[in-house]
PDB file of N, CA and C in Angstrom:
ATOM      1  N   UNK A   1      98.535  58.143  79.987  1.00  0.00           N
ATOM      2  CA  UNK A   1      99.194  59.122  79.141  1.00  0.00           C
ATOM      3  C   UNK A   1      98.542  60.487  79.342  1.00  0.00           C
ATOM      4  N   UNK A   2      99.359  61.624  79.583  1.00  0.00           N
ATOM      5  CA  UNK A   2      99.037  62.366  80.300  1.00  0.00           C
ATOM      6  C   UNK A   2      98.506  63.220  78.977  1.00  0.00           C
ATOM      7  N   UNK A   3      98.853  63.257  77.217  1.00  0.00           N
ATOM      8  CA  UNK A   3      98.392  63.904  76.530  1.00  0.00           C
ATOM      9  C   UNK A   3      97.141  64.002  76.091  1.00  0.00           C
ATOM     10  N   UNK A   4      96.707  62.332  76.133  1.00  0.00           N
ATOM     11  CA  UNK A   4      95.468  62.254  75.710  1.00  0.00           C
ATOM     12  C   UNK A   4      94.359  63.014  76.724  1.00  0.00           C
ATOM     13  N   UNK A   5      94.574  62.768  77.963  1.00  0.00           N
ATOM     14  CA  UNK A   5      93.788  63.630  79.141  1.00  0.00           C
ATOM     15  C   UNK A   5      93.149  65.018  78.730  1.00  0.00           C
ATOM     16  N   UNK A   6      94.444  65.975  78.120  1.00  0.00           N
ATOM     17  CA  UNK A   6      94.483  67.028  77.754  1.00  0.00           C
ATOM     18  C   UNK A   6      94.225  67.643  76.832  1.00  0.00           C
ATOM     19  N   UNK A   7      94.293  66.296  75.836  1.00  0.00           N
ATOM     20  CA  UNK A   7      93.577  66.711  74.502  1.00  0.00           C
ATOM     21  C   UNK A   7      94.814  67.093  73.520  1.00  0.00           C
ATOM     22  N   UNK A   8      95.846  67.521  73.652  1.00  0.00           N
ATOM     23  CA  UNK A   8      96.907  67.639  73.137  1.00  0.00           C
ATOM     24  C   UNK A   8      97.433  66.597  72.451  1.00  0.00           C
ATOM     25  N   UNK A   9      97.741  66.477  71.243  1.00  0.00           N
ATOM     26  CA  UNK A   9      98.301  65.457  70.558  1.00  0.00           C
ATOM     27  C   UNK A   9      99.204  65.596  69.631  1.00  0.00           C
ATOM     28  N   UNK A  10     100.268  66.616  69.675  1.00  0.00           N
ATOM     29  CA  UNK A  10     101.730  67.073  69.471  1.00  0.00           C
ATOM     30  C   UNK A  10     101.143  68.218  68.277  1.00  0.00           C
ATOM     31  N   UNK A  11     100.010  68.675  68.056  1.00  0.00           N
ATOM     32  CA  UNK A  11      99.852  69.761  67.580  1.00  0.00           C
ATOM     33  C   UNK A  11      99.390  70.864  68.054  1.00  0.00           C
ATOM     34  N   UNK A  12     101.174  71.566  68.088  1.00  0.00           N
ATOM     35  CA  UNK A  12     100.907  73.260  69.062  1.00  0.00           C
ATOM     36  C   UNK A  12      99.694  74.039  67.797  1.00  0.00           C
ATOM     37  N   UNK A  13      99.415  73.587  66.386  1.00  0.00           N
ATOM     38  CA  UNK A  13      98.690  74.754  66.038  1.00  0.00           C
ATOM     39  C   UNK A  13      97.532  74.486  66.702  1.00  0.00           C
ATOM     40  N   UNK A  14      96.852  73.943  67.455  1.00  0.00           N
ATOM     41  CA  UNK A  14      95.633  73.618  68.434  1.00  0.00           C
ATOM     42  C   UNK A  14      96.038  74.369  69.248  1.00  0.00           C
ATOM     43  N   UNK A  15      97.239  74.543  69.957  1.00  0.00           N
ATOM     44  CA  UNK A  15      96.790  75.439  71.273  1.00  0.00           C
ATOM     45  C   UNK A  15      95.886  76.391  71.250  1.00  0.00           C
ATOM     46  N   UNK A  16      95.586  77.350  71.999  1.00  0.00           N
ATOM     47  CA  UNK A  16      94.761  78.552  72.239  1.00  0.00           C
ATOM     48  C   UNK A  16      96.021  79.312  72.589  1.00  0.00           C
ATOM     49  N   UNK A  17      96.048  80.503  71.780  1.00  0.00           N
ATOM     50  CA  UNK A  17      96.752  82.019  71.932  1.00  0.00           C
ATOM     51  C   UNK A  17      96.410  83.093  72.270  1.00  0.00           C
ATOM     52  N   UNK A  18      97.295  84.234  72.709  1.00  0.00           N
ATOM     53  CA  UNK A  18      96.739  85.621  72.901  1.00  0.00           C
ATOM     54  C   UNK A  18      97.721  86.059  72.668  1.00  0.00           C
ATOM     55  N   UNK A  19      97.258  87.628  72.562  1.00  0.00           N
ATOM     56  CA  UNK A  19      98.861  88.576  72.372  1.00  0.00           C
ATOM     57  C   UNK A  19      99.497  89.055  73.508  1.00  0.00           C
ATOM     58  N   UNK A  20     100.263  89.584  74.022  1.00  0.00           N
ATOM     59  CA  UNK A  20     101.009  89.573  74.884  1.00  0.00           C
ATOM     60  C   UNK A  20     100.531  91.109  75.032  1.00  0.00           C
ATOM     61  N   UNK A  21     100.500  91.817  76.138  1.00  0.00           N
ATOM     62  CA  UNK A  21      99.994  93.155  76.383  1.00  0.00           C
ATOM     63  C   UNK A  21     100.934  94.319  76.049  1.00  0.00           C
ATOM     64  N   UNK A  22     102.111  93.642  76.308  1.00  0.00           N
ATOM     65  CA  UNK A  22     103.503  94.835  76.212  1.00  0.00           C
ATOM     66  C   UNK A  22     104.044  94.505  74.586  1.00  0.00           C
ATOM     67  N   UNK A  23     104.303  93.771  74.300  1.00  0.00           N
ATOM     68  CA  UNK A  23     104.530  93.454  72.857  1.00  0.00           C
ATOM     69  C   UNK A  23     104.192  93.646  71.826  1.00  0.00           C
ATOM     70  N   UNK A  24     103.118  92.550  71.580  1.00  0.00           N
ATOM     71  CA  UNK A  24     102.113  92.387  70.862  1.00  0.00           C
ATOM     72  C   UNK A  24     102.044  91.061  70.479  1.00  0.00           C
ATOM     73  N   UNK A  25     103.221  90.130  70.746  1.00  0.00           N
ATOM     74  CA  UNK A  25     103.838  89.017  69.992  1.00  0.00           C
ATOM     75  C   UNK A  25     102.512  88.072  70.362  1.00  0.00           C
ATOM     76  N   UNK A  26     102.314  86.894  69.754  1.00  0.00           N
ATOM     77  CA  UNK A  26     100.986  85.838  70.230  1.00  0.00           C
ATOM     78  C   UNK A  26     101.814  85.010  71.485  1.00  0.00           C
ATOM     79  N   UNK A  27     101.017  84.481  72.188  1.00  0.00           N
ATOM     80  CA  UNK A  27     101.439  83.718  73.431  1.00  0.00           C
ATOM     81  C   UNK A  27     100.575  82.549  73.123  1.00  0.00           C
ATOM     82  N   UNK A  28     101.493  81.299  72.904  1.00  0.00           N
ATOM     83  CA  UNK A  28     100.809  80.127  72.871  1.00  0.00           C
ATOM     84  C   UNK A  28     101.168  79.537  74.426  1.00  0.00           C
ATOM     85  N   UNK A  29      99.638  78.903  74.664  1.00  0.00           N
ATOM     86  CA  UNK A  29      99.404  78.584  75.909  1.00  0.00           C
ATOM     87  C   UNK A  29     100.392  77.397  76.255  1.00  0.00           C
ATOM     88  N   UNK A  30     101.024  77.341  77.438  1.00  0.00           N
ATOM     89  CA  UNK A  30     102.044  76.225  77.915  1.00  0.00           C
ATOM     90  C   UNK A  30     101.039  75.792  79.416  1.00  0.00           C
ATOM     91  N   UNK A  31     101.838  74.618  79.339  1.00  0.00           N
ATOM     92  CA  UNK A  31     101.356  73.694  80.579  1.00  0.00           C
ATOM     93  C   UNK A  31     101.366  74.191  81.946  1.00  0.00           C
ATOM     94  N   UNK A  32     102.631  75.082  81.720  1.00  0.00           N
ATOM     95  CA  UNK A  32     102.235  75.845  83.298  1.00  0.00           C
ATOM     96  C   UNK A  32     101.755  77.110  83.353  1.00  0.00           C
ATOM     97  N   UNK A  33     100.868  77.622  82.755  1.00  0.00           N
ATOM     98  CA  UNK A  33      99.702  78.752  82.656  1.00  0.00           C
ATOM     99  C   UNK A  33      98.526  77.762  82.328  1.00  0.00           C
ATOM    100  N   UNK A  34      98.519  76.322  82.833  1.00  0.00           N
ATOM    101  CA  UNK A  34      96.875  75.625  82.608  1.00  0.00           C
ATOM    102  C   UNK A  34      95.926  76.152  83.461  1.00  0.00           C
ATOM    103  N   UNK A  35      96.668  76.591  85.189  1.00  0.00           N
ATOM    104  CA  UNK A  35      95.498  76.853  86.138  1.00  0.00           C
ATOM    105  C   UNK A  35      95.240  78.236  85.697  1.00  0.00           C
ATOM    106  N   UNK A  36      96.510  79.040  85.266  1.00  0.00           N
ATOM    107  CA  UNK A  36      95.841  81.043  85.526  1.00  0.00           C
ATOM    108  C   UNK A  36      95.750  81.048  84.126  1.00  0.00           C
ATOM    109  N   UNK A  37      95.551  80.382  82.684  1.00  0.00           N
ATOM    110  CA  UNK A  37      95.552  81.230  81.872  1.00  0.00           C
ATOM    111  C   UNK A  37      95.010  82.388  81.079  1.00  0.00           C
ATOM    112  N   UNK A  38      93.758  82.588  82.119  1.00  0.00           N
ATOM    113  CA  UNK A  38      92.945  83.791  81.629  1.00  0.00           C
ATOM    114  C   UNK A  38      93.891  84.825  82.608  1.00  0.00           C
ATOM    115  N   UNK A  39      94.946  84.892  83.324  1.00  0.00           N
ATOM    116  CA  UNK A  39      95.556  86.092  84.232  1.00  0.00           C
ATOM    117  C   UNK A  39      96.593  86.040  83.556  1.00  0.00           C
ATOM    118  N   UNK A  40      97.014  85.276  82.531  1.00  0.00           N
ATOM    119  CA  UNK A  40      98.584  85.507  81.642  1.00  0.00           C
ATOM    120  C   UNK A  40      98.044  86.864  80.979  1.00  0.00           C
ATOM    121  N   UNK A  41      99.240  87.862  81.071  1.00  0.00           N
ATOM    122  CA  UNK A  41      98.977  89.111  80.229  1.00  0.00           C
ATOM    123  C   UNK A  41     100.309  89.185  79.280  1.00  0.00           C
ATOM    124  N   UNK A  42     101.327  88.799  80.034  1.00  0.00           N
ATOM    125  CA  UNK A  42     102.940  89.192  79.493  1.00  0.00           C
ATOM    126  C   UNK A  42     103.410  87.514  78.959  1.00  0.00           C
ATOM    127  N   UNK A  43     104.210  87.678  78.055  1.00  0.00           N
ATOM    128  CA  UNK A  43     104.770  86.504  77.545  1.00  0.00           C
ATOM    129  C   UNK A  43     106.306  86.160  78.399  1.00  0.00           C
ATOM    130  N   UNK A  44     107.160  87.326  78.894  1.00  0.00           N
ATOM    131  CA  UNK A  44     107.970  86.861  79.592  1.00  0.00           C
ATOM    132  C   UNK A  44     108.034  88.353  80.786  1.00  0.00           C
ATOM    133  N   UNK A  45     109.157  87.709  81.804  1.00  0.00           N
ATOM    134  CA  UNK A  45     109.440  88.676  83.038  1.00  0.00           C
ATOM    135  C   UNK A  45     110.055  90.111  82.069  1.00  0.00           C
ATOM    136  N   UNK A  46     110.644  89.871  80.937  1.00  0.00           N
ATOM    137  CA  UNK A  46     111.290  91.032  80.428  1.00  0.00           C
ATOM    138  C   UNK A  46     109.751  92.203  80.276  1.00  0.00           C
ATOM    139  N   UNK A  47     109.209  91.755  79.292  1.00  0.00           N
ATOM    140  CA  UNK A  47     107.438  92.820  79.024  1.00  0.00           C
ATOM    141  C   UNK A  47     107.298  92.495  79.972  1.00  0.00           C
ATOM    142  N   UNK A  48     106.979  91.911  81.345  1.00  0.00           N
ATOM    143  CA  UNK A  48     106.020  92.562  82.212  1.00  0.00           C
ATOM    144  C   UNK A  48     106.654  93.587  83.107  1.00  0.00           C
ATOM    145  N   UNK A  49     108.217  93.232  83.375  1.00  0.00           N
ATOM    146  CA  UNK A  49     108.917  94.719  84.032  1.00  0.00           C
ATOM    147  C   UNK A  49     108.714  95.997  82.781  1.00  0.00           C
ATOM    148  N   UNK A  50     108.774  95.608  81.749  1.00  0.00           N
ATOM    149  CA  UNK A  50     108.903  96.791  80.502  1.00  0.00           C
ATOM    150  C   UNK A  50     107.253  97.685  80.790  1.00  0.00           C
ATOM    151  N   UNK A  51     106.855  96.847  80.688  1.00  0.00           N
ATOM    152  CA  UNK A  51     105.168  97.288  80.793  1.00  0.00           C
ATOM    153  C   UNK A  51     104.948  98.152  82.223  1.00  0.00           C
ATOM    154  N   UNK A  52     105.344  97.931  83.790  1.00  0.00           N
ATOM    155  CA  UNK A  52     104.879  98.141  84.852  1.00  0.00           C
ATOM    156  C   UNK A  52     105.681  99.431  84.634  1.00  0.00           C
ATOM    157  N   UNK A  53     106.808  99.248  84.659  1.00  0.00           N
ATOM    158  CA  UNK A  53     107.778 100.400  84.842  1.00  0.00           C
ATOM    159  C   UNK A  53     107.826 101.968  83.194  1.00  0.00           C
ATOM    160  N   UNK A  54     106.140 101.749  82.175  1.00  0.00           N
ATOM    161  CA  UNK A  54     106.179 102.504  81.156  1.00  0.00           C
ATOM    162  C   UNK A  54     105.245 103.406  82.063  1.00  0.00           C
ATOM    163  N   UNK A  55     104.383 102.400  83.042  1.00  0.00           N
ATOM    164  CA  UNK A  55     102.787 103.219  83.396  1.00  0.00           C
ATOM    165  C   UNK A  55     103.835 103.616  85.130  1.00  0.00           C
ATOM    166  N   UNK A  56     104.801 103.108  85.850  1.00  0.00           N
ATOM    167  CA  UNK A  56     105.105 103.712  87.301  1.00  0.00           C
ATOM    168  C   UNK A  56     105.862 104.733  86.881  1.00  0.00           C
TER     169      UNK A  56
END
């Protein structure tokens, strides 16, 4: 069972969060940001084009 591995046991208030850089909104950590999640900055493709294209 791949939850117990992970430590996960159907409670998202355990995840680990951050705020999103362009937003502000919290970003709860998902399974596919396990390898980069210290390089997650944006919560979706919308803030991170919003964000690149405030500072180009």
């Amino acid at each position: 069972m791949k939850s117990a591995a992970t430590g996960f046991r159907g409670n998202k208030a355990a995840l680990p969060s951050k705020p999103c850089r362009a937003c502000g909104r919290p970003m709860s950590w998902r399974r596919c940001w396990a390898r980069n999640w210290t390089e997650v900055k944006f919560c979706s493709d919308a803030c991170r084009q919003r964000k690149v294209a405030r500072h180009g």
